[in-house]
C-alpha atoms as a PDB file:
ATOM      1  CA  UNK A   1       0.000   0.000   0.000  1.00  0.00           C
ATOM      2  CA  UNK A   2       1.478   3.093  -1.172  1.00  0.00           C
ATOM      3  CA  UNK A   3      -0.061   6.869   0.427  1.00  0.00           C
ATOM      4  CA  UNK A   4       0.695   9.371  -2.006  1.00  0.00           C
ATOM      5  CA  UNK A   5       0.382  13.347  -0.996  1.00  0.00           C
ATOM      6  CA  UNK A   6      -1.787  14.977  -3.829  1.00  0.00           C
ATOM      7  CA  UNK A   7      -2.477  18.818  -4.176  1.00  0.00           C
ATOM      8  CA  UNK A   8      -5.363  19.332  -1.559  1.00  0.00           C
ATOM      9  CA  UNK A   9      -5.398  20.888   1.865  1.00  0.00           C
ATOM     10  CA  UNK A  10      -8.354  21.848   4.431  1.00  0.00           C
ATOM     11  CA  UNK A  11      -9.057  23.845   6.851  1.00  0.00           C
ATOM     12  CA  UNK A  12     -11.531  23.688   9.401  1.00  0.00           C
ATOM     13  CA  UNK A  13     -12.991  27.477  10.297  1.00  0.00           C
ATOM     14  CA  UNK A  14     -15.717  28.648  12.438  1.00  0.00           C
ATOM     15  CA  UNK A  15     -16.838  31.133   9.907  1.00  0.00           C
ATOM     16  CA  UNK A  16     -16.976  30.275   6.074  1.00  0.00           C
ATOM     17  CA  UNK A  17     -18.126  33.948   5.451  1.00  0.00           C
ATOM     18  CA  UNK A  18     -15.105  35.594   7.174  1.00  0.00           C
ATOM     19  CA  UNK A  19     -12.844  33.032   5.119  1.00  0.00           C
ATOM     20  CA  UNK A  20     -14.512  34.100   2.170  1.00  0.00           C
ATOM     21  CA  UNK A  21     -13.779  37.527   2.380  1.00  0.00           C
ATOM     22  CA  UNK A  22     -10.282  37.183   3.497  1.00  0.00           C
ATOM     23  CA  UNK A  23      -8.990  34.465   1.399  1.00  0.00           C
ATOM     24  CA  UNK A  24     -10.856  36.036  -1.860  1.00  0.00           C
ATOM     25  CA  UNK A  25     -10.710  39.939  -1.283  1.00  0.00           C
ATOM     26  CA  UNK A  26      -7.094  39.929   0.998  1.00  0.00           C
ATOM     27  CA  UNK A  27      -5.435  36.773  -0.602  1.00  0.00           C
ATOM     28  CA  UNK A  28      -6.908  37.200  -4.242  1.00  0.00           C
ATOM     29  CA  UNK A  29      -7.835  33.289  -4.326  1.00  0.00           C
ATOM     30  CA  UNK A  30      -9.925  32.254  -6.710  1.00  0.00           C
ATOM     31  CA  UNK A  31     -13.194  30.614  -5.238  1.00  0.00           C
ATOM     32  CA  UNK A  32     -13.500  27.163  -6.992  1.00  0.00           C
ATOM     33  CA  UNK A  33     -16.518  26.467  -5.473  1.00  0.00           C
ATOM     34  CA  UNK A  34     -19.215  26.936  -2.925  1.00  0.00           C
ATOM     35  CA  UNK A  35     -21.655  25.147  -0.462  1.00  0.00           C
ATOM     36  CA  UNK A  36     -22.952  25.748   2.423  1.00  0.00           C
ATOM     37  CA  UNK A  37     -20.133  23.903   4.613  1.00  0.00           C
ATOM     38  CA  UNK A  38     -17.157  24.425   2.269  1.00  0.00           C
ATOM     39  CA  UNK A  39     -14.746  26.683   0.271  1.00  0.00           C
ATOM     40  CA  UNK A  40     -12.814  25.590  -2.763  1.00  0.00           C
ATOM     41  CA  UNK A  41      -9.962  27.709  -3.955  1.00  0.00           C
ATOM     42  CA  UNK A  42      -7.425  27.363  -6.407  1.00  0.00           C
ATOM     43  CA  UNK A  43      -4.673  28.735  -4.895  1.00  0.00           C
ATOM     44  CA  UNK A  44      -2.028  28.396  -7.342  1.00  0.00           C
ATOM     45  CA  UNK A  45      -0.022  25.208  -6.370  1.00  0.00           C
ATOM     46  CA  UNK A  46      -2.465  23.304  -4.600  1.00  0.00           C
ATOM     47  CA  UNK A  47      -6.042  23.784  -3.662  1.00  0.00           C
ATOM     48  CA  UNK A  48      -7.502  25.114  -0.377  1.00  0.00           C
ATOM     49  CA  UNK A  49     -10.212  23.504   1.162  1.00  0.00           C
ATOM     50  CA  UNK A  50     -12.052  25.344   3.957  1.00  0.00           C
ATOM     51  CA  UNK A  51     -14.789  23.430   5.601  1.00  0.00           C
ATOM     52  CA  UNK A  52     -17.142  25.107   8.320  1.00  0.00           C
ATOM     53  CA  UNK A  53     -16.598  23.704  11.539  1.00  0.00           C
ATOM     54  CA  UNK A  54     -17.548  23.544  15.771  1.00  0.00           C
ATOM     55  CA  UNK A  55     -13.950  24.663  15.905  1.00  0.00           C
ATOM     56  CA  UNK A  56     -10.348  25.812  14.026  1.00  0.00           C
ATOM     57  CA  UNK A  57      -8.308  23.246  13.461  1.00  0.00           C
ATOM     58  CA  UNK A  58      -4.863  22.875  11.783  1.00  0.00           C
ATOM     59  CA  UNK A  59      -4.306  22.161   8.234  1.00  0.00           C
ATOM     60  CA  UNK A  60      -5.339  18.892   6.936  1.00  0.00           C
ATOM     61  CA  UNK A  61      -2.818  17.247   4.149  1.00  0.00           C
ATOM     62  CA  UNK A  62      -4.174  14.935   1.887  1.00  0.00           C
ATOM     63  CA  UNK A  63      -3.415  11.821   0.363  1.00  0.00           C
ATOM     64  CA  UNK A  64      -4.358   9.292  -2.288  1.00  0.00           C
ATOM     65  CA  UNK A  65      -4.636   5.539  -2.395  1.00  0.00           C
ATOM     66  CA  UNK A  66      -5.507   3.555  -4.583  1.00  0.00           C
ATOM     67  CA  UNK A  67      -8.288   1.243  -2.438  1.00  0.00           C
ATOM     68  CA  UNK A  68      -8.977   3.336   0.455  1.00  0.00           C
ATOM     69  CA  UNK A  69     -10.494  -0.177   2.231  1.00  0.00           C
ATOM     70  CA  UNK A  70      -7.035  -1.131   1.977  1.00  0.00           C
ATOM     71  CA  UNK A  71      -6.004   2.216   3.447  1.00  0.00           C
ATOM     72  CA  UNK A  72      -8.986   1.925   6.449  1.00  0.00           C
ATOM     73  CA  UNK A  73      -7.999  -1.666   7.314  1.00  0.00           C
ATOM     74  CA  UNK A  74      -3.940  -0.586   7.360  1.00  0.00           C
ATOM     75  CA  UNK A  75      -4.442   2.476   9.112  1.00  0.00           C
ATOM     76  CA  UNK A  76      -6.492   0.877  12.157  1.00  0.00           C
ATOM     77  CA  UNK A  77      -4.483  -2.085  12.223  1.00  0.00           C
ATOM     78  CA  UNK A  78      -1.593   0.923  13.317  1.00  0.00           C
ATOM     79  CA  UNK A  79      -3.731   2.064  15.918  1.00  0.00           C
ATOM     80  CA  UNK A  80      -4.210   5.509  13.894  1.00  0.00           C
ATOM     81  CA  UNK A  81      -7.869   6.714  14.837  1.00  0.00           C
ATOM     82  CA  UNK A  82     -10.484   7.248  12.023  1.00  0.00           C
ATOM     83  CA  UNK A  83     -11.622  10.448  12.621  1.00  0.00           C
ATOM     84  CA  UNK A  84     -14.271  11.518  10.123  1.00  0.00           C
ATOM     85  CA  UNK A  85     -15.334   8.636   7.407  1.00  0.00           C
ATOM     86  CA  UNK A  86     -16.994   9.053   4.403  1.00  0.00           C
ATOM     87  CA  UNK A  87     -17.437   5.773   3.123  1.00  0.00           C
ATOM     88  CA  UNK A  88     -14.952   7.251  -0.113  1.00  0.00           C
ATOM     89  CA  UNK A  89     -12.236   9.228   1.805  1.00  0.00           C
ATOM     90  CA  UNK A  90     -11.770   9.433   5.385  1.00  0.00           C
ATOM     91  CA  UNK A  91      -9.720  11.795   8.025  1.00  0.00           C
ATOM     92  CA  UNK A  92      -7.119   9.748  10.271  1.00  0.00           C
ATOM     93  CA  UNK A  93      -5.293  10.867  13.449  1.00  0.00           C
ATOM     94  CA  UNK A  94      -1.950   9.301  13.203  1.00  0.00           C
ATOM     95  CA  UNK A  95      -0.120   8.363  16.328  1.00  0.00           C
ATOM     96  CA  UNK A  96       1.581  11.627  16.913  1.00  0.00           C
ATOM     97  CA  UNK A  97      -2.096  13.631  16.950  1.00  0.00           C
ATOM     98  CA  UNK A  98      -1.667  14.766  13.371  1.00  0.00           C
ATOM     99  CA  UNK A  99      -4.901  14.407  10.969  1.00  0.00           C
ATOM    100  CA  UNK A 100      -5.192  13.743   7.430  1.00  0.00           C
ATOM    101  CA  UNK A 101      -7.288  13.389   4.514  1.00  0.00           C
ATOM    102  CA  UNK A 102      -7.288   9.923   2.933  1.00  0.00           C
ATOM    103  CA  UNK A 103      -9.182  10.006  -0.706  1.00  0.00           C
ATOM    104  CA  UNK A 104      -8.982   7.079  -3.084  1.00  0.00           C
ATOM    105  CA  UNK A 105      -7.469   7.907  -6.481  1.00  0.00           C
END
């Protein structure tokens, strides 16, 4: 099983309208897209996920696999903590407290 890091990263904000104003009027990001509970920006390099949330968190990498059942089973056999899962993709705590984003290619 092979995690590879792809172009993506979230953030989790208590105020997607506040983000919107600063990361398209300050920053000059171009919004994507737009739902009620998450920003997409192109950014450039990468792009910039910001999903509403209870509370900030830090940035969320993420990474592709190519059979993210694979990727569930591995992960919890490593003791990392599923976090948030979406049947498709999934957010992992790793043993160290960091989180990521797990999408299948």
């Amino acid at each position: 099983m092979r995690f590879k890091s792809n172009n993506c990263i979230a953030l989790h904000l208590t105020s997607l309208a506040k983000a919107e104003r600063f990361y398209s009027d300050i920053l000059g990001f171009k919004l994507k897209s737009k739902t009620r509970t998450c920003l997409e920006y192109d950014t450039g390099h990468f792009r910039l996920f910001l999903n509403r949330s209870t509370k900030a968190q830090p940035p969320t990498p993420s990474f592709g696999v190519k059979s993210i059942a694979r990727a569930r089973k591995l992960l919890k056999g490593a003791r990392c903590q599923i976090v948030v899962d979406r049947g498709s993709s999934f957010y992992f705590r790793d043993p160290f407290g960091n989180i990521f984003d797990v999408v299948e290619d």
